[in-house]
PDB file of N, CA and C in Angstrom:
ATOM      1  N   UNK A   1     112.321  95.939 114.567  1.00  0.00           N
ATOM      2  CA  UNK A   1     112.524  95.913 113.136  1.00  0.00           C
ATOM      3  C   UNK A   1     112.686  94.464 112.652  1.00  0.00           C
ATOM      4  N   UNK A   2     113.268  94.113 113.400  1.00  0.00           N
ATOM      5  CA  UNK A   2     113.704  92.101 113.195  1.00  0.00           C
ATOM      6  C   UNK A   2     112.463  91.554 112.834  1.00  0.00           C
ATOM      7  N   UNK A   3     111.537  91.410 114.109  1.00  0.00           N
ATOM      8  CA  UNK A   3     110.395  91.107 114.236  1.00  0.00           C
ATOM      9  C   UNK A   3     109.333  91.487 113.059  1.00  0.00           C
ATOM     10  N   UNK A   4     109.416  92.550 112.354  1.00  0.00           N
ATOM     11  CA  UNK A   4     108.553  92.785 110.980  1.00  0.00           C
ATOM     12  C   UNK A   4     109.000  92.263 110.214  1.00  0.00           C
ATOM     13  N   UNK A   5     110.262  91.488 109.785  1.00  0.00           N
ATOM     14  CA  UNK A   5     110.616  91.092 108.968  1.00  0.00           C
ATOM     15  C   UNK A   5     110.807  89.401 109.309  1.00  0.00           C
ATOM     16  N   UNK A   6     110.840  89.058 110.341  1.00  0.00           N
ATOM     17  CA  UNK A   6     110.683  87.602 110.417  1.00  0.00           C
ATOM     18  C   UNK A   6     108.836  86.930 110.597  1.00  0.00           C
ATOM     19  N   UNK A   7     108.242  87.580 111.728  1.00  0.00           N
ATOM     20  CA  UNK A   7     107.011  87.151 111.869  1.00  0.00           C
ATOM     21  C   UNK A   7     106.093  86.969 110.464  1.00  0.00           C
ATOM     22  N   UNK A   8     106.260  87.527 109.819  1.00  0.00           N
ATOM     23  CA  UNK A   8     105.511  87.390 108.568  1.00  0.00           C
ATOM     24  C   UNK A   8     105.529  86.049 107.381  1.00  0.00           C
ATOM     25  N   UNK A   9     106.677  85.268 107.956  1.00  0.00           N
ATOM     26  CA  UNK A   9     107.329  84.403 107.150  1.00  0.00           C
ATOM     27  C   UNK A   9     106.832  83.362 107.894  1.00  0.00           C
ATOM     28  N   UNK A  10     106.223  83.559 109.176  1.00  0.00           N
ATOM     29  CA  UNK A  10     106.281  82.233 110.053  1.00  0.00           C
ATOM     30  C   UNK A  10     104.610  81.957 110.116  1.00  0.00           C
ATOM     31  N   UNK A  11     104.447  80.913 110.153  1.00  0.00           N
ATOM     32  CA  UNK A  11     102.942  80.439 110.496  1.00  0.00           C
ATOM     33  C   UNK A  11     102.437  80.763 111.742  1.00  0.00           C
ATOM     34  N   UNK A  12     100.964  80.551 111.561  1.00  0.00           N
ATOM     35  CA  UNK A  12     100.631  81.068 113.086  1.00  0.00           C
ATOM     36  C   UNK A  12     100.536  79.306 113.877  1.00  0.00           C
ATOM     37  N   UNK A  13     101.300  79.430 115.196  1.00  0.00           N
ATOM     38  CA  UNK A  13     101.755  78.239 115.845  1.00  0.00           C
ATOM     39  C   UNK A  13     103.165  77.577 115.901  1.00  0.00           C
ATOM     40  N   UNK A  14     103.881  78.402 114.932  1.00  0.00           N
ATOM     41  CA  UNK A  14     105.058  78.504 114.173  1.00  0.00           C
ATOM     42  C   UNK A  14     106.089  78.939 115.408  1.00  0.00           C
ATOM     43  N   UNK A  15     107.110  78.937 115.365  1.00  0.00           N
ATOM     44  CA  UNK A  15     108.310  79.864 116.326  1.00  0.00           C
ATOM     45  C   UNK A  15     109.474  80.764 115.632  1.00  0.00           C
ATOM     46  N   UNK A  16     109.835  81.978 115.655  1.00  0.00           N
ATOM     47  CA  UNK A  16     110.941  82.443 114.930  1.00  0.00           C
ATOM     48  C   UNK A  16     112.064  82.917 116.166  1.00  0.00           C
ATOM     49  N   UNK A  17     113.265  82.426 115.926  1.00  0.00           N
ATOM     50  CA  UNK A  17     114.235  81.913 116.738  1.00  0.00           C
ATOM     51  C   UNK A  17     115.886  83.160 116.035  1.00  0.00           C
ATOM     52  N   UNK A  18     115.926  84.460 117.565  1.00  0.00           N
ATOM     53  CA  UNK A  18     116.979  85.288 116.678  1.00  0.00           C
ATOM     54  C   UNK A  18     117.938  85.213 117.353  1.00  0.00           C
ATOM     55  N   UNK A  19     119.541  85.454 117.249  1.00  0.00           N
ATOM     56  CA  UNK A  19     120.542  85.483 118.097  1.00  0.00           C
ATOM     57  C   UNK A  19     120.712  87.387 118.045  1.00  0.00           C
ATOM     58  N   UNK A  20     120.743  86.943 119.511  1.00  0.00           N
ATOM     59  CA  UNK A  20     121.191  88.568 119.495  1.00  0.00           C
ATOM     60  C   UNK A  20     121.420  88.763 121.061  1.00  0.00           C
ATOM     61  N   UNK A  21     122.220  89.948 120.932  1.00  0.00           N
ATOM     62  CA  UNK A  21     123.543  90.635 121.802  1.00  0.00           C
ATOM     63  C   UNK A  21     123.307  90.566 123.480  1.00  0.00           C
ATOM     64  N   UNK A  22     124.042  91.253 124.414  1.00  0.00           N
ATOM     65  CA  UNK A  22     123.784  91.367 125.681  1.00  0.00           C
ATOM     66  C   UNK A  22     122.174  91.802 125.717  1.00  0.00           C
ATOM     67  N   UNK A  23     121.972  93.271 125.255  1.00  0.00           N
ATOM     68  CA  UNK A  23     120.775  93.610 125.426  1.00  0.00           C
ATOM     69  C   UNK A  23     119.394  93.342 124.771  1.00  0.00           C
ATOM     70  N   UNK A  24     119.526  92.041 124.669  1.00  0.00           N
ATOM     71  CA  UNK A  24     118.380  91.566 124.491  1.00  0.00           C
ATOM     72  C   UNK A  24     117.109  91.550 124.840  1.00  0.00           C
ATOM     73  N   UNK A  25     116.828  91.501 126.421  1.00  0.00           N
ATOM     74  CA  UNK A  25     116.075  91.820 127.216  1.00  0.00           C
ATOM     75  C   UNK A  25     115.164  93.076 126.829  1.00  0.00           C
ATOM     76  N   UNK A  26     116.125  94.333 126.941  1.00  0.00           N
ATOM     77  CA  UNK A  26     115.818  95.328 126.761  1.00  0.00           C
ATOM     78  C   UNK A  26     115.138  95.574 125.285  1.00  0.00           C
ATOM     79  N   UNK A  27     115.911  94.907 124.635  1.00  0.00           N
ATOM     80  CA  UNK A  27     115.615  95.182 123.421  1.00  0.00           C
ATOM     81  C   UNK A  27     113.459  94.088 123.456  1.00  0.00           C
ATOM     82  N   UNK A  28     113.916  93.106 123.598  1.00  0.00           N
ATOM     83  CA  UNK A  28     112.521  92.679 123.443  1.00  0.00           C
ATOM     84  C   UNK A  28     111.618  93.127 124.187  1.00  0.00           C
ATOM     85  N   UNK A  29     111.920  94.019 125.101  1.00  0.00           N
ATOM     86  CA  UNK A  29     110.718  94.587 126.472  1.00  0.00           C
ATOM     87  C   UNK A  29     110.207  96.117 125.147  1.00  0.00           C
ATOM     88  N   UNK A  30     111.169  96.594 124.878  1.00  0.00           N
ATOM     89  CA  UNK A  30     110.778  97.591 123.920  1.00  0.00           C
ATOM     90  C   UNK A  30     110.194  97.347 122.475  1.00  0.00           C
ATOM     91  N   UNK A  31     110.191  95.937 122.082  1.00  0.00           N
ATOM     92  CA  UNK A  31     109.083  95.568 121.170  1.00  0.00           C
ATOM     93  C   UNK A  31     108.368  94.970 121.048  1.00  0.00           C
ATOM     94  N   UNK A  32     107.858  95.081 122.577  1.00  0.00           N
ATOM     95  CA  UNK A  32     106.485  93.899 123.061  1.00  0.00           C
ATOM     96  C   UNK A  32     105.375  94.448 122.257  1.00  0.00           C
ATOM     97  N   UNK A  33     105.061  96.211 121.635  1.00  0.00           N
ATOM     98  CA  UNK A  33     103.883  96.371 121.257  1.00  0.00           C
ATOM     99  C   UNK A  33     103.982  96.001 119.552  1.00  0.00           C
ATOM    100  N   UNK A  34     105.375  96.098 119.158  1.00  0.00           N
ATOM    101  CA  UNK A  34     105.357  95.709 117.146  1.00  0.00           C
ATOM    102  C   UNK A  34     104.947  93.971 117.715  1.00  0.00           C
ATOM    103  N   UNK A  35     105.625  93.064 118.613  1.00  0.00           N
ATOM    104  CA  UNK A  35     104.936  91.532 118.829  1.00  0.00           C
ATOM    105  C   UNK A  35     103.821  91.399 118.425  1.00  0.00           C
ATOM    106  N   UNK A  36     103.061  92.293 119.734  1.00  0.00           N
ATOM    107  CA  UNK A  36     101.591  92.344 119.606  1.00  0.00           C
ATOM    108  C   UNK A  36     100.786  92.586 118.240  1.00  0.00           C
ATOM    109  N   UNK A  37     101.299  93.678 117.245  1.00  0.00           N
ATOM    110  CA  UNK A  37     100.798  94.461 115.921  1.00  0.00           C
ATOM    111  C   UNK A  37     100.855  93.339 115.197  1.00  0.00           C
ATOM    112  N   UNK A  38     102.353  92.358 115.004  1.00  0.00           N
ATOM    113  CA  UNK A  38     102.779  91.375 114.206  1.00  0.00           C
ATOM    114  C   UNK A  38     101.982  89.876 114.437  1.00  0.00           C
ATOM    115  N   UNK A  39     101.249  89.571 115.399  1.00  0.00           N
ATOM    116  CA  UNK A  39     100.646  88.430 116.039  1.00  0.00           C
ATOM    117  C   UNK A  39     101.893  87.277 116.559  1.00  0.00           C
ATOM    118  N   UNK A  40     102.828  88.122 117.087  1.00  0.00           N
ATOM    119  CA  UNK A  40     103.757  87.161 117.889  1.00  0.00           C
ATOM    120  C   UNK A  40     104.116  87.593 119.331  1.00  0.00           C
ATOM    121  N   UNK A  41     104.415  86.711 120.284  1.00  0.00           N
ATOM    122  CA  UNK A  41     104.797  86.611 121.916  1.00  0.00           C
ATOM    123  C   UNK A  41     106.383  86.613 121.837  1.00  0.00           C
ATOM    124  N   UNK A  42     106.285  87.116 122.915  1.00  0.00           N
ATOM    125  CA  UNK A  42     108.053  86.281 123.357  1.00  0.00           C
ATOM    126  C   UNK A  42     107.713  84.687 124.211  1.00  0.00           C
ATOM    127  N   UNK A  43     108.517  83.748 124.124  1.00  0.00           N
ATOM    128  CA  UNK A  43     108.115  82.352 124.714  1.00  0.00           C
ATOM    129  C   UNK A  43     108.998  82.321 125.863  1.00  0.00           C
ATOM    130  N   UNK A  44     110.372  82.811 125.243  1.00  0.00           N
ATOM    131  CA  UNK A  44     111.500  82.609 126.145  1.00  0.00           C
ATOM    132  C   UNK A  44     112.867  83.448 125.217  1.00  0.00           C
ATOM    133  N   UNK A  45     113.894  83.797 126.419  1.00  0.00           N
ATOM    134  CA  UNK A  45     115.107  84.179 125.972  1.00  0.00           C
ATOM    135  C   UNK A  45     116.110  82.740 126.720  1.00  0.00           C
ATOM    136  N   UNK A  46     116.929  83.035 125.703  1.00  0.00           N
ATOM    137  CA  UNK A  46     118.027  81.709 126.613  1.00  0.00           C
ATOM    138  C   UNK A  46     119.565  82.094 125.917  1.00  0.00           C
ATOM    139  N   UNK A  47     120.365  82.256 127.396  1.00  0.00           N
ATOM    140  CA  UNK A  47     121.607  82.955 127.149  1.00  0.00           C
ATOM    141  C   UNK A  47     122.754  81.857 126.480  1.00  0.00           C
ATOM    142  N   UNK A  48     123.221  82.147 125.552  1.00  0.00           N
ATOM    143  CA  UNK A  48     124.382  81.198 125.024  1.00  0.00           C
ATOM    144  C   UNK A  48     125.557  82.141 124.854  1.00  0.00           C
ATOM    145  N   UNK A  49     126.878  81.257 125.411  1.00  0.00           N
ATOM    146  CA  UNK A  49     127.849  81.411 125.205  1.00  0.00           C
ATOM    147  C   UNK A  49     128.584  81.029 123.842  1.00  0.00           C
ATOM    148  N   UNK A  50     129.225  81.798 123.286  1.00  0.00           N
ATOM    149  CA  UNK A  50     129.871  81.218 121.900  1.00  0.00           C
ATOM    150  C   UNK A  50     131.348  81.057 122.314  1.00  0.00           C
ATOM    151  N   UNK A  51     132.035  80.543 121.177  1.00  0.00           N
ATOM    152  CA  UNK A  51     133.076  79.888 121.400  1.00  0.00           C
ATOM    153  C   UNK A  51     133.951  81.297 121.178  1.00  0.00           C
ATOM    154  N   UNK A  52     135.031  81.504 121.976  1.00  0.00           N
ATOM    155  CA  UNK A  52     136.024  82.500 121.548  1.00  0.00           C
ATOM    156  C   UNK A  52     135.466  84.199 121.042  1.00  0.00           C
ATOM    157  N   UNK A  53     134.065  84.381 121.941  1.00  0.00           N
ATOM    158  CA  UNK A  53     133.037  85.479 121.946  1.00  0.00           C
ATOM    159  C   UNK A  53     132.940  85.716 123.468  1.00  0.00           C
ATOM    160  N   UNK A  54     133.542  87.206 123.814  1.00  0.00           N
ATOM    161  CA  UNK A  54     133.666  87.546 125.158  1.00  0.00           C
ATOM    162  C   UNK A  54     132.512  87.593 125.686  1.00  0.00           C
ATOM    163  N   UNK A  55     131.618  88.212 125.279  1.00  0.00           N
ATOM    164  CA  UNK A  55     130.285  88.808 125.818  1.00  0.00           C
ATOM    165  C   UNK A  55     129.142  87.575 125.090  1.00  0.00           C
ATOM    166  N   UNK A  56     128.212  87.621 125.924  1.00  0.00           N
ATOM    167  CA  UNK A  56     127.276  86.851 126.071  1.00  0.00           C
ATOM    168  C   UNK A  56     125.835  87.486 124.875  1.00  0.00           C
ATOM    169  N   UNK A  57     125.453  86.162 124.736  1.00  0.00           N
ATOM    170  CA  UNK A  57     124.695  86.000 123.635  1.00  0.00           C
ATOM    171  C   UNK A  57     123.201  85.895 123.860  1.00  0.00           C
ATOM    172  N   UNK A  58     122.251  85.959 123.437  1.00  0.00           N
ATOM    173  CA  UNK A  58     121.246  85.414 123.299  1.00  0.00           C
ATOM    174  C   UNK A  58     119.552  84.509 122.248  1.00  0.00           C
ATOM    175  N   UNK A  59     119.516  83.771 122.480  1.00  0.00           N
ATOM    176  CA  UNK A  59     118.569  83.516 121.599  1.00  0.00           C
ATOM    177  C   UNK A  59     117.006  83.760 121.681  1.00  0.00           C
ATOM    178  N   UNK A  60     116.382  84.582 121.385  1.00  0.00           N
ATOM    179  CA  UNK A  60     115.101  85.163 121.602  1.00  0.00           C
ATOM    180  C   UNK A  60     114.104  84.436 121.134  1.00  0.00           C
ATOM    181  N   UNK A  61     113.320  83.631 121.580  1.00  0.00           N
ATOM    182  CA  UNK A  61     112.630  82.467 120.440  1.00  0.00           C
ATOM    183  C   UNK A  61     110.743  83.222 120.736  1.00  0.00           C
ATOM    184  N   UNK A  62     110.346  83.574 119.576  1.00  0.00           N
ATOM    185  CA  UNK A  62     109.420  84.223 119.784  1.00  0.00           C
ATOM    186  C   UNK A  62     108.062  83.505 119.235  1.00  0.00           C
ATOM    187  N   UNK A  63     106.827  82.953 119.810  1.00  0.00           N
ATOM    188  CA  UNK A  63     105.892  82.104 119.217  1.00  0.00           C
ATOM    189  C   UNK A  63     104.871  83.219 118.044  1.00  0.00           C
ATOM    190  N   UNK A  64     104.283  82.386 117.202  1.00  0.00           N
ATOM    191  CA  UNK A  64     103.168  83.404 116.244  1.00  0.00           C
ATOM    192  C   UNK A  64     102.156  83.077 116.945  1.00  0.00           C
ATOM    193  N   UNK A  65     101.459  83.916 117.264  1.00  0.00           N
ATOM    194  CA  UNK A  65     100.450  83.395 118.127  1.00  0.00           C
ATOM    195  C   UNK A  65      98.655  83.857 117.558  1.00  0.00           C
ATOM    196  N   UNK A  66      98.780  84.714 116.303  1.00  0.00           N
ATOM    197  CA  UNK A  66      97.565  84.964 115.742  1.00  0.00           C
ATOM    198  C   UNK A  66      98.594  85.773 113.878  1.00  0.00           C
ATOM    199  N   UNK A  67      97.727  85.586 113.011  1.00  0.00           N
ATOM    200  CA  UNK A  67      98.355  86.111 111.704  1.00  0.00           C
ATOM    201  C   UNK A  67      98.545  87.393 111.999  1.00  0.00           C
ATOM    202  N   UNK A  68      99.271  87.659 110.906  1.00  0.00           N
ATOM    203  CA  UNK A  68     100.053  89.193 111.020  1.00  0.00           C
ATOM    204  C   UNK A  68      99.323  90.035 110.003  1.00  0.00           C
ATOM    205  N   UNK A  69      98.738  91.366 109.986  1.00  0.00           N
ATOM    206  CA  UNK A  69      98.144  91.919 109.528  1.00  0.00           C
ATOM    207  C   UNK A  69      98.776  92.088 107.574  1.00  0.00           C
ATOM    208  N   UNK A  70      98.040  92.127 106.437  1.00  0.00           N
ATOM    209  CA  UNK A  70      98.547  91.968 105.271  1.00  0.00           C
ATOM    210  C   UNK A  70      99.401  93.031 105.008  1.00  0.00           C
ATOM    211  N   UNK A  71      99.743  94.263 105.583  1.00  0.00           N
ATOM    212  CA  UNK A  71     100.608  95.490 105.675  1.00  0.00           C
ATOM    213  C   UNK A  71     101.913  95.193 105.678  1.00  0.00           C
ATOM    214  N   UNK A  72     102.034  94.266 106.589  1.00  0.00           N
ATOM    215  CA  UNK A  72     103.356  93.851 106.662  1.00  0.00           C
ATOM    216  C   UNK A  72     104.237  92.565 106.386  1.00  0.00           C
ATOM    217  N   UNK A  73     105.179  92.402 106.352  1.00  0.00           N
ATOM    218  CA  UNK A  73     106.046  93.888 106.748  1.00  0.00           C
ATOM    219  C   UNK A  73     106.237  94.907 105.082  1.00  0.00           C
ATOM    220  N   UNK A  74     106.495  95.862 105.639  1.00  0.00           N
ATOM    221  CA  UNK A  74     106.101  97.270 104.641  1.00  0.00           C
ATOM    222  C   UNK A  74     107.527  96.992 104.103  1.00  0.00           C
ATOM    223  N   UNK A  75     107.240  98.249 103.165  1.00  0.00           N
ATOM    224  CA  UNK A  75     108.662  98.345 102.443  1.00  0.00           C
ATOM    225  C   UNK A  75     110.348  98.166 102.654  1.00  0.00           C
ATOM    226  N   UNK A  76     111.150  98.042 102.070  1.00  0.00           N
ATOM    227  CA  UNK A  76     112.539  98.345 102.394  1.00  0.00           C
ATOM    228  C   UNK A  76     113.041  99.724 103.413  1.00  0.00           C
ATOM    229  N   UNK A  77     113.229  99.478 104.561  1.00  0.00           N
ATOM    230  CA  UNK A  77     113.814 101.010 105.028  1.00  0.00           C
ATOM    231  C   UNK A  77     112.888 101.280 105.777  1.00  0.00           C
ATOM    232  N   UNK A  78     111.465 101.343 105.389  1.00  0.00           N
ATOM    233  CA  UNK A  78     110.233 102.054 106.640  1.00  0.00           C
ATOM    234  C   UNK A  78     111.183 101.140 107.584  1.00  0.00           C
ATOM    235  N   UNK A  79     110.484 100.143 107.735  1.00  0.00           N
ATOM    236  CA  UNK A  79     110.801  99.597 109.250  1.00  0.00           C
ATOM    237  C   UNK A  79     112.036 100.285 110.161  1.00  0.00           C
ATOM    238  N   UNK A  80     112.972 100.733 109.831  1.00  0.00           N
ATOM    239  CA  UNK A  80     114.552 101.569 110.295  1.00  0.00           C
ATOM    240  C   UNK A  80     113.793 102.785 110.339  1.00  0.00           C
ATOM    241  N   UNK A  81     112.884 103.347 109.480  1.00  0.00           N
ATOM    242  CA  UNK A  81     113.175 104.890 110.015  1.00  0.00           C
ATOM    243  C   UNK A  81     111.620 105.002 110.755  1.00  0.00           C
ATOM    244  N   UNK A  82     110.730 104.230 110.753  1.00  0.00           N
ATOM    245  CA  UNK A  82     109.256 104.158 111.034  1.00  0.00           C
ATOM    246  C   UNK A  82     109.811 103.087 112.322  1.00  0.00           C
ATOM    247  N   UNK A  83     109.994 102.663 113.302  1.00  0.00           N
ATOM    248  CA  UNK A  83     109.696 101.606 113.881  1.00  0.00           C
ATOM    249  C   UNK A  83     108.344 101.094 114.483  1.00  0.00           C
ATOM    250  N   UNK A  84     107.759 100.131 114.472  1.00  0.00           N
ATOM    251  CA  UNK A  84     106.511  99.752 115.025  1.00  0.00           C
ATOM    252  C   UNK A  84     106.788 100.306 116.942  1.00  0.00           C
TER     253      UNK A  84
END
């Protein structure tokens, strides 16, 4: 859902850069095919610790790697109840 709403903003050659939780991994292995739909890769994940934050962080930095189709991203809400 992230990913429809950031890739679209970014140029192609561009990078969009998200913080997000332990399951990150998981989470980006399960939206390798909206990447693909959106014309973006994963480049790299890289784990950060925050200050006075028990659990571990991550930053998902994802490249544009071809334009994103003019569809998207769609309306308010599809993306939550439609996921790519």
């Amino acid at each position: 859902m992230l990913a429809e709403y950031l890739l679209p903003l970014c140029r192609v050659g561009g990078r969009c850069v998200a913080l997000k939780g332990e399951h990150a991994a998981a989470e980006v292995q399960s939206a390798q095919d909206a990447l693909r739909i959106l014309g973006g890769r994963l480049a790299r994940i890289i784990s950060v610790e925050l200050p006075q934050v028990v659990e571990t962080h991550h930053l998902v930095v994802i490249e544009k790697i071809a334009a994103t189709p003019p569809q998207y991203p769609r309306r308010p809400g599809i993306p939550s109840k439609r996921p790519l």
